[in-house]
Protein backbone atom coordinates (compact mmCIF):
# COMPACT_ATOMS: atom_id res chain seq x y z
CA UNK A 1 9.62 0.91 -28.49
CA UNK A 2 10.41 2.36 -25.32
CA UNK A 3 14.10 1.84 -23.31
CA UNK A 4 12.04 1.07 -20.11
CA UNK A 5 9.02 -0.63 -19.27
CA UNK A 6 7.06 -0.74 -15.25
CA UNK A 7 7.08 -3.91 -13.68
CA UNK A 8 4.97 -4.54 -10.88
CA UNK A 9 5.58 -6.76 -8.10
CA UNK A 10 3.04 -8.95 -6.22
CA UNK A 11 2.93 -6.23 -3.61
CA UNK A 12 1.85 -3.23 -6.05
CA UNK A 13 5.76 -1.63 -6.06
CA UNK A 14 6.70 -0.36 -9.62
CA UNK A 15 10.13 -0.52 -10.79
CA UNK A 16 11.59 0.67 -14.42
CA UNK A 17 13.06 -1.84 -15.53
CA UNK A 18 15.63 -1.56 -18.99
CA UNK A 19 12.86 -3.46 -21.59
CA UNK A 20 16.49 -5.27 -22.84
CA UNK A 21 16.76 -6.83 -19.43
CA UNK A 22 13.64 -8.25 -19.24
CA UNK A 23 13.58 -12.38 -19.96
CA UNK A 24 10.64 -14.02 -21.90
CA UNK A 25 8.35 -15.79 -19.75
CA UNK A 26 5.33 -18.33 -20.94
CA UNK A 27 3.67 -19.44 -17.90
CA UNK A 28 0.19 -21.77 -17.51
CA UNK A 29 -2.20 -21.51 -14.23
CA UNK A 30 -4.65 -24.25 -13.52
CA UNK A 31 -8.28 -24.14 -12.35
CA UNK A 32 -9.08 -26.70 -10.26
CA UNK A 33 -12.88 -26.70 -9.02
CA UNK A 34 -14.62 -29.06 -6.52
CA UNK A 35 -17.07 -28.78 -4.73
CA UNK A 36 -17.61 -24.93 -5.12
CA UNK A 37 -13.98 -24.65 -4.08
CA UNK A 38 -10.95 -23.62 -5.83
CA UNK A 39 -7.24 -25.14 -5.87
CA UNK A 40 -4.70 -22.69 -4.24
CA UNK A 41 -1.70 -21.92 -2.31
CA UNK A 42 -0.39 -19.77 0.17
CA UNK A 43 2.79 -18.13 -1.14
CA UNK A 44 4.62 -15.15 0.67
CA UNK A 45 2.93 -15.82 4.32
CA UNK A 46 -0.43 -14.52 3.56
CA UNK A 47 -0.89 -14.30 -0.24
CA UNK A 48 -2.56 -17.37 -2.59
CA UNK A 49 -1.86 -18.18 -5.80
CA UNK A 50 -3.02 -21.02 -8.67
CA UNK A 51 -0.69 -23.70 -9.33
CA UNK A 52 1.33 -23.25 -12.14
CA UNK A 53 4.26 -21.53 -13.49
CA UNK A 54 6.91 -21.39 -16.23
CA UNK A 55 6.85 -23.18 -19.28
CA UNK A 56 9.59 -25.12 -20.58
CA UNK A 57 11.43 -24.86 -23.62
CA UNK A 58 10.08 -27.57 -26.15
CA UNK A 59 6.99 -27.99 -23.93
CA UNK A 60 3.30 -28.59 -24.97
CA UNK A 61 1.20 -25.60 -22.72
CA UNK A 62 -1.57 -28.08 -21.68
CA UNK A 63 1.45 -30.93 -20.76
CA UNK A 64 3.23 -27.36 -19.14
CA UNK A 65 -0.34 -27.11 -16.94
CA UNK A 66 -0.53 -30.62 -15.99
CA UNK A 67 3.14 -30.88 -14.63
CA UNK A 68 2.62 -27.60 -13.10
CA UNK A 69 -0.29 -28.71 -10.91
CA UNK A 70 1.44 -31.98 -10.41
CA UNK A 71 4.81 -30.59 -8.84
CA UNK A 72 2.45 -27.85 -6.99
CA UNK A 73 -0.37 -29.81 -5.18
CA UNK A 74 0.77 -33.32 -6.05
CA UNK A 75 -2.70 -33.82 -7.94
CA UNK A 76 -3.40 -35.32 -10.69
CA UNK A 77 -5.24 -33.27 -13.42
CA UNK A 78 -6.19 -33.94 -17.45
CA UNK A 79 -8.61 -32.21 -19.71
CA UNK A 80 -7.47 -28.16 -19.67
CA UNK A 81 -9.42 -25.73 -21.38
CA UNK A 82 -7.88 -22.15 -21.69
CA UNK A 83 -10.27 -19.80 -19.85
CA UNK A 84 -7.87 -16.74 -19.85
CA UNK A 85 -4.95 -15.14 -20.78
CA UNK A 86 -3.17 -12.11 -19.61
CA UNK A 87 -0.07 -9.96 -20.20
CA UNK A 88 2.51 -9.34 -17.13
CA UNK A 89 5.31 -7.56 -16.71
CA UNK A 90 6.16 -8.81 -13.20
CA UNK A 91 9.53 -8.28 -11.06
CA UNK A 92 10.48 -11.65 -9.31
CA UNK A 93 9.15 -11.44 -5.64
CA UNK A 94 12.01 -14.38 -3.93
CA UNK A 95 14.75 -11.27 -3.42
CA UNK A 96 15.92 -12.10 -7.22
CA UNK A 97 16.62 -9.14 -9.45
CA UNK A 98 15.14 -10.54 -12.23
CA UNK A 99 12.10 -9.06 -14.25
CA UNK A 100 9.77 -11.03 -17.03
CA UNK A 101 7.50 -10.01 -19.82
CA UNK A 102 5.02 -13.24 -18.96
CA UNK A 103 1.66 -14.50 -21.16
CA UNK A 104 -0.05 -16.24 -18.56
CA UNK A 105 -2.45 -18.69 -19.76
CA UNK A 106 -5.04 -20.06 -16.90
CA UNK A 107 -6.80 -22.93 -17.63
CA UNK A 108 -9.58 -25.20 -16.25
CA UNK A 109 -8.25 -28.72 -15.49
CA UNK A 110 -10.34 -31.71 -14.31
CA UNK A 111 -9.15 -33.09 -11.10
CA UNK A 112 -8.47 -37.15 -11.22
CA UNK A 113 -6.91 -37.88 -7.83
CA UNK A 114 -3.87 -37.86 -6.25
CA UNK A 115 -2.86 -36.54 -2.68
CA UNK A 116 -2.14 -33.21 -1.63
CA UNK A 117 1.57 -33.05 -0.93
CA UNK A 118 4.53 -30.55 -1.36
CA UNK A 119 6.58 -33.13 -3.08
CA UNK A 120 7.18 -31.68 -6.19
CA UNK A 121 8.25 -28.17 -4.95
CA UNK A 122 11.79 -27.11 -6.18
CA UNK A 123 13.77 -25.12 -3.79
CA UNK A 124 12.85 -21.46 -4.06
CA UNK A 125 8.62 -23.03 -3.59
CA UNK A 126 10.07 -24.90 -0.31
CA UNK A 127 11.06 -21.32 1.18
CA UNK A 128 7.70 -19.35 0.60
CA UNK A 129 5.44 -21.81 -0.67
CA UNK A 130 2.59 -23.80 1.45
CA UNK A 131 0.45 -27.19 1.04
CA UNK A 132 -2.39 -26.44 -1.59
CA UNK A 133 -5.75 -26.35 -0.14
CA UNK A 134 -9.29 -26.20 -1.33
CA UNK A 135 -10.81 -22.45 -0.91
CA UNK A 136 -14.45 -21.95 -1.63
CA UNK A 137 -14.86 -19.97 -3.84
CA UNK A 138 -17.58 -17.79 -2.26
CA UNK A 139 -14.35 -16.28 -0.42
CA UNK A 140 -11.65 -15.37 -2.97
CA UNK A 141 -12.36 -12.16 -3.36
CA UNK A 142 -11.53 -11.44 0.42
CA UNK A 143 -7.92 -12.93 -0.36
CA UNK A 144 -4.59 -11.65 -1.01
CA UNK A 145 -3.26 -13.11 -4.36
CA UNK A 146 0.53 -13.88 -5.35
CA UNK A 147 -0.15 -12.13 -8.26
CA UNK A 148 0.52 -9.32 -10.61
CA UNK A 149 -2.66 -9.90 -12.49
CA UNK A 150 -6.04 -10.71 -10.39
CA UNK A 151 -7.12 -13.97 -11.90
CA UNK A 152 -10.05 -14.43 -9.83
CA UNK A 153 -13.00 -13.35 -12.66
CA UNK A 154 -11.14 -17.09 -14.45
CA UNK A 155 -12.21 -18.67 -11.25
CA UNK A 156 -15.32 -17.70 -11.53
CA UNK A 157 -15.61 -18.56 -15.22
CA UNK A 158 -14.26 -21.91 -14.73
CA UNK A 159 -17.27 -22.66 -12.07
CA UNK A 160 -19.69 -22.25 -14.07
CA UNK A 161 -18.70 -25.28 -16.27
């Protein structure tokens, strides 16, 4: 095992980071289709994202998805299926000093209702975060993602369901 692993940041920069600094970090992504358009949110001024994020201790991934998408969009979802998973090794973007070794598990969720809203964003998501919106998905490969790992191919695999 190595003393160092590269973590990336959601702008490309590398940093070597001591691999017995790194925290443990289980996070779930949902797919939300309809319409031909995808869930997202602008993050960082000009970069989109999924909802979702970390998983809590004690906490069922698919219940970790749901509340996810919940505090994120304000929409309620049921039903995931896991249509991906990827490895990460990610330095926080939010000026923390903090690096992860993340699973990230995307899943497609079916949407049930709700109302968009930023409701259910904790503080750090009320400084960078935006209002979900609905992106078709003919388009997402002409975004910036707020990501270390390009999850649009799970997009795509999620529409054709």
């Amino acid at each position: 095992m190595t003393n160092t692993t590269t973590c990336l940041d959601i702008e490309g920069n590398e940093y070597e980071i001591a691999t017995s600094e790194l925290q443990w970090r289980p996070a779930t992504y949902g797919i939300v289709i309809k319409n031909n358009k995808v869930l997202m949110s602008k993050q960082f001024d000009d970069k989109y994202t999924l909802p979702g994020g970390g998983v809590n201790l004690g906490e069922d991934l698919k219940t970790a998805v749901v509340r996810e998408v919940k505090e994120e969009t304000g929409l309620d979802v049921n039903d995931p299926r896991v249509v991906g998973v990827e490895n990460s090794f990610f330095h926080a973007a939010h000026g923390s000093k903090e690096s992860y070794h993340s699973v990230l598990i995307y899943y497609s969720c079916i949407l049930q209702g709700g109302d968009l809203s930023t409701d259910g964003f904790d503080e750090e998501e009320r400084k960078h975060a935006e209002i979900a919106e609905w992106i078709p998905i003919s388009t997402i490969d002409n975004l910036k993602i707020a990501s270390t790992v390009d999850f649009r191919p799970y997009i795509r695999h999620a529409a054709q369901f």
